[in-house]
Protein backbone atom coordinates (compact mmCIF):
# COMPACT_ATOMS: atom_id res chain seq x y z
CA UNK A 1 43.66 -19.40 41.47
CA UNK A 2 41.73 -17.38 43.83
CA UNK A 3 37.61 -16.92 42.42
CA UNK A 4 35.22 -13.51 43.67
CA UNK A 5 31.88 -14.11 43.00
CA UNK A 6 28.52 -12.01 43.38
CA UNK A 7 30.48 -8.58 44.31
CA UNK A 8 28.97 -5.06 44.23
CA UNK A 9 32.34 -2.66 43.72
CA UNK A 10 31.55 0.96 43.37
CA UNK A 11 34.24 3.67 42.99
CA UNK A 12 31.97 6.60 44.62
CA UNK A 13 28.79 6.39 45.93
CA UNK A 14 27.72 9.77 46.82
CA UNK A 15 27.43 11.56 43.45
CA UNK A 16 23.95 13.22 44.24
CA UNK A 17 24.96 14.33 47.37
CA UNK A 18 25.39 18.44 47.61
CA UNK A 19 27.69 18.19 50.75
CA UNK A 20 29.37 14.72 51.27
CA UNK A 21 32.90 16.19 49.63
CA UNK A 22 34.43 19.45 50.78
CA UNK A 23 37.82 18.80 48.13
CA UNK A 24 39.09 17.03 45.37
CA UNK A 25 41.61 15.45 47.42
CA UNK A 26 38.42 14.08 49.23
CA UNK A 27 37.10 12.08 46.38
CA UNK A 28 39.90 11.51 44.24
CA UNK A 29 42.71 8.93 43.39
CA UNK A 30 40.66 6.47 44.45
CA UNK A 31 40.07 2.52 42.87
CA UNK A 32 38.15 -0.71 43.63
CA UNK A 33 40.33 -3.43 43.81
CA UNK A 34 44.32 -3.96 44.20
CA UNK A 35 45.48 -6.29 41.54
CA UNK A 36 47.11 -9.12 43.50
CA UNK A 37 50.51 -9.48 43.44
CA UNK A 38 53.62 -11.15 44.76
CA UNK A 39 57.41 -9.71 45.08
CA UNK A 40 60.61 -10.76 46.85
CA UNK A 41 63.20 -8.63 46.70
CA UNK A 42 63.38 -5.49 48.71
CA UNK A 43 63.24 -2.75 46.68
CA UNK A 44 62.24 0.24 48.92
CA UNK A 45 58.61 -0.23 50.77
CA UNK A 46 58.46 -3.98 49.53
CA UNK A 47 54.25 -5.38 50.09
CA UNK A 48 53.26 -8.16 49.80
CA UNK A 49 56.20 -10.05 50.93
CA UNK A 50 55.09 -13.22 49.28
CA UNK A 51 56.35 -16.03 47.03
CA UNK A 52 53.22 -17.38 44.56
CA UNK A 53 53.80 -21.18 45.00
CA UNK A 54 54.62 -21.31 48.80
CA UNK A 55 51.25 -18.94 49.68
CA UNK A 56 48.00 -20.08 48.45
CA UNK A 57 46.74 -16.41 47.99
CA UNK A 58 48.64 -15.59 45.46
CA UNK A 59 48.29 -17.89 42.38
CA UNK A 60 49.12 -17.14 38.93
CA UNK A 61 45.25 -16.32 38.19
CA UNK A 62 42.38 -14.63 39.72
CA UNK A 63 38.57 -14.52 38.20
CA UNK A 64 36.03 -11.93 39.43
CA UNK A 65 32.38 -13.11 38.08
CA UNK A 66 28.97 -12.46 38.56
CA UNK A 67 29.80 -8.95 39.46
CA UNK A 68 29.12 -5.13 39.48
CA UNK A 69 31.54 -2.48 39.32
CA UNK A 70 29.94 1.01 39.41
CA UNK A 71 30.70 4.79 39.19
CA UNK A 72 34.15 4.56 37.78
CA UNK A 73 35.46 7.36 35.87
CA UNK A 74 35.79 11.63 36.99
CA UNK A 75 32.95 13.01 38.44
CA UNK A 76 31.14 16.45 39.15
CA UNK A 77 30.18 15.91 42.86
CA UNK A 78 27.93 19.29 43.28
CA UNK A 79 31.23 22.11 43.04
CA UNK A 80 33.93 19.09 43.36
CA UNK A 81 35.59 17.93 40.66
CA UNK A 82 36.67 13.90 41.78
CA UNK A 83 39.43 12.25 39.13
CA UNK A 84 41.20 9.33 38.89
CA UNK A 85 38.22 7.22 40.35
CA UNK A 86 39.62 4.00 38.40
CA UNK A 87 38.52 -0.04 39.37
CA UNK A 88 41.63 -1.33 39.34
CA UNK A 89 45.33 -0.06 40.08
CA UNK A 90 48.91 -2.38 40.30
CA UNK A 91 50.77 -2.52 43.33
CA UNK A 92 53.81 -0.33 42.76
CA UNK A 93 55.85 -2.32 44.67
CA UNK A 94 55.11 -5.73 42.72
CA UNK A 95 58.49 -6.31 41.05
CA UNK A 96 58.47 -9.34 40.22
CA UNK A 97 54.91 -10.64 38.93
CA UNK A 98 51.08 -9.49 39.02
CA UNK A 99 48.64 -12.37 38.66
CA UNK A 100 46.52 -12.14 36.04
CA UNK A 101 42.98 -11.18 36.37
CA UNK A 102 39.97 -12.60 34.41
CA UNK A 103 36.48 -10.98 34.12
CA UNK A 104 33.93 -13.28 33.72
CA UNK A 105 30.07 -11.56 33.55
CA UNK A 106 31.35 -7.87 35.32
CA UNK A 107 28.42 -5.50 34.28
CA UNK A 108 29.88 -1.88 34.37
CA UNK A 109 27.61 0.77 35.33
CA UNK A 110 28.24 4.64 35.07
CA UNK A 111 31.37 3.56 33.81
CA UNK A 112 34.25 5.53 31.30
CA UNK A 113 36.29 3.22 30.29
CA UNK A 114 38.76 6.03 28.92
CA UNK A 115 39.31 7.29 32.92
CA UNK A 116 37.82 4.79 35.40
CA UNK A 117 39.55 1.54 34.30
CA UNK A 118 42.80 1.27 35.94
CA UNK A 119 45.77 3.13 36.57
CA UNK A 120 49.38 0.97 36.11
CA UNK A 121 52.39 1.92 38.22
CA UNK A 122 55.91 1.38 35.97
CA UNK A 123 58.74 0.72 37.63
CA UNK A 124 61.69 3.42 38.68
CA UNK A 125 64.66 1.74 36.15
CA UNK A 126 66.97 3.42 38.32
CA UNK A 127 66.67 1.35 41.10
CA UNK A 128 65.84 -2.49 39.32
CA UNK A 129 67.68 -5.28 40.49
CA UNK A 130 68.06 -8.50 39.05
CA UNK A 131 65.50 -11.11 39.82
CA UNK A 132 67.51 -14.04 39.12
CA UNK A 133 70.30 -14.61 36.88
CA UNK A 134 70.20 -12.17 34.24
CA UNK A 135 66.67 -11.09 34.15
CA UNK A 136 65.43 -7.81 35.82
CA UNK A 137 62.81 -6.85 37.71
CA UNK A 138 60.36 -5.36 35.35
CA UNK A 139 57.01 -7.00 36.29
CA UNK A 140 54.95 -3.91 36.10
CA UNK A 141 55.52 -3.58 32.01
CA UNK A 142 53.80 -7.29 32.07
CA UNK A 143 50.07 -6.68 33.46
CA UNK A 144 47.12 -8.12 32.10
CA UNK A 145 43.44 -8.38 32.68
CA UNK A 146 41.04 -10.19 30.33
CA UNK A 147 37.54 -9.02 30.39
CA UNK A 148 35.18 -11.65 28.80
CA UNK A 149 31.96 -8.76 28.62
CA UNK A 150 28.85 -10.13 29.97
CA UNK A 151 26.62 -13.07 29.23
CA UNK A 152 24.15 -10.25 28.10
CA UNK A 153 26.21 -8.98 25.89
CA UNK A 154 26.88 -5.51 27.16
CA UNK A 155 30.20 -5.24 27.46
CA UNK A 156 32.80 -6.15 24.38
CA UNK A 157 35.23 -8.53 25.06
CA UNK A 158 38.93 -6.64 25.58
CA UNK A 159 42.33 -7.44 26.93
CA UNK A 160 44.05 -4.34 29.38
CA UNK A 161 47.57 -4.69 29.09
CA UNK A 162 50.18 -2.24 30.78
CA UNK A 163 52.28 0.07 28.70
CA UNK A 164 54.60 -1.96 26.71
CA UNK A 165 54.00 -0.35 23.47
CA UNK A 166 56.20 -3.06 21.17
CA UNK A 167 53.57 -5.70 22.29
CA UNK A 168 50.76 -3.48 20.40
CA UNK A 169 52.90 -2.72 17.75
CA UNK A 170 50.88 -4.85 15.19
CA UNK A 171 47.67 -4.71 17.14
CA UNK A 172 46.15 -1.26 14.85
CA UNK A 173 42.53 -1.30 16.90
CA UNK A 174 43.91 -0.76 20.44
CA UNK A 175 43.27 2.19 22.75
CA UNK A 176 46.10 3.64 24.30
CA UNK A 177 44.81 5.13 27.88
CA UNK A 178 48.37 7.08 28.18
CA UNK A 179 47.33 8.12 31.84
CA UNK A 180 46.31 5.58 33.24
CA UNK A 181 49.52 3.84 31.63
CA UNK A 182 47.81 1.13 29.48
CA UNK A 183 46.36 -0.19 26.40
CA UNK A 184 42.76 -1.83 25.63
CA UNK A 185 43.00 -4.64 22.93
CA UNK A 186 39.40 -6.65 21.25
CA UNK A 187 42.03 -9.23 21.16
CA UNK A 188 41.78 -11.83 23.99
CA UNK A 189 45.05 -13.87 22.28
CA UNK A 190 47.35 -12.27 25.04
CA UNK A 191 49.15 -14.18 27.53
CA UNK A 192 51.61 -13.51 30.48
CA UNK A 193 54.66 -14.72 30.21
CA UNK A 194 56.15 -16.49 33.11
CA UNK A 195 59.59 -17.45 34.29
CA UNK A 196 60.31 -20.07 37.52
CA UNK A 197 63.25 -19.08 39.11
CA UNK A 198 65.83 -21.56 39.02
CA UNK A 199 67.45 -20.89 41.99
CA UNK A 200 64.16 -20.80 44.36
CA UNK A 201 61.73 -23.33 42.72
CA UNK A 202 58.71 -21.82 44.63
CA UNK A 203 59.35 -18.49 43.20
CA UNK A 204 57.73 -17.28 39.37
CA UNK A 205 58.72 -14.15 37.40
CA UNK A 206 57.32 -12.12 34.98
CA UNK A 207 60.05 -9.77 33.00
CA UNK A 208 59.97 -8.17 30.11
CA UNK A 209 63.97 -7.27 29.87
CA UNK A 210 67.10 -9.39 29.71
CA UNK A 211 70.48 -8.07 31.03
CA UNK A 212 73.33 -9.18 28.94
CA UNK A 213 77.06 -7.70 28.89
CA UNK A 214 76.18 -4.00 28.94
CA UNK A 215 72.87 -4.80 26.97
CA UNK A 216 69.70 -4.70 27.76
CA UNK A 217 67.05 -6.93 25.63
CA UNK A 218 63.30 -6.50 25.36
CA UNK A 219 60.69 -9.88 25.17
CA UNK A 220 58.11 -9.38 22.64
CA UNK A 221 55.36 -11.17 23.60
């Protein structure tokens, strides 16, 4: 998978200034990084166009280490009120599979975990398709990042999964973030759960639901 080392992400950097933002819509509904992704089918506004074995970008993992991520969270800029300021947001377009992430040694400064972690798309079920055979293209339920804390210590190691609440069913010390669509786990036992397409070798999937005759049924991973 693809490795980021030694980077300084920072979700705003003028807090202390008294005239930098004019709105909210200035400093808001902003993130740090774009979990990568790869989709084929054409849904509406389909990005990446990319198929994880044939493109060496898009593996099934990717590590950030050795890094900052700072001023994450809502924020009182002067008379400005700045929200949704998160580090990491899905690609709403990713129907098929998200790669996971791993944080190895991420220090986290001036940061609310309960607002500036991340912010998960779901997908609109009115308009999934099938992404081979009978599985559909539900992706976005099956998101996760694995934060390992620091080698200092200062941050407990979690797992961020998106909102699939029968996966956390038995899991009683998760955090449910319900707007930012997600839960926070001190379990690092999760896993993503993969499917290769049998009709296009060079193609993975990630789903969480099965269409049978006029049934739909849910993995439990």
């Amino acid at each position: 998978g693809d490795v980021y080392k030694r980077q300084v992400i920072i979700g705003l950097s003028l807090l202390q200034c008294t005239n930098c933002y004019l709105s909210e819509d200035e400093c808001s509904q902003q993130s740090g990084l774009r979990l990568s992704s790869s989709t084929e089918l054409v849904l509406q506004n389909v990005e990446p166009l990319h198929r994880v074995r044939s493109d060496a970008v898009f593996e099934q993992m990717v590590e950030i280490s050795d890094s900052i991520l700072i001023n994450f969270g809502n924020f009182k800029v002067h008379k400005v009120q700045c929200s949704n300021v998160v580090a990491f947001i899905t690609n709403k377009y990713a129907s098929d599979y998200t790669s996971v992430h791993k944080l190895r040694n991420v220090r986290k400064v001036n940061f609310d975990i309960t607002q500036g972690l991340a912010r998960f798309d779901n997908e609109d079920q009115a308009n999934l398709e099938l992404c081979g055979g009978k599985i559909l293209c539900t992706g976005l339920r099956n998101v996760l990042i694995k934060d390992y804390g620091t080698s200092k210590g200062q941050n407990d190691e979690v797992s961020i999964i998106s909102n699939n609440a029968d996966v956390l069913q038995n899991d009683y010390e998760s955090l449910h973030l319900q707007q930012s669509n997600l839960y926070v786990s001190k379990s690092l036992d999760y896993a993503l759960l993969i499917f290769d397409d049998r009709v296009d070798p060079r193609r993975d999937l990630s789903p969480l639901v099965i269409k049978g005759d006029d049934n739909l049924s849910l993995i439990h991973i």
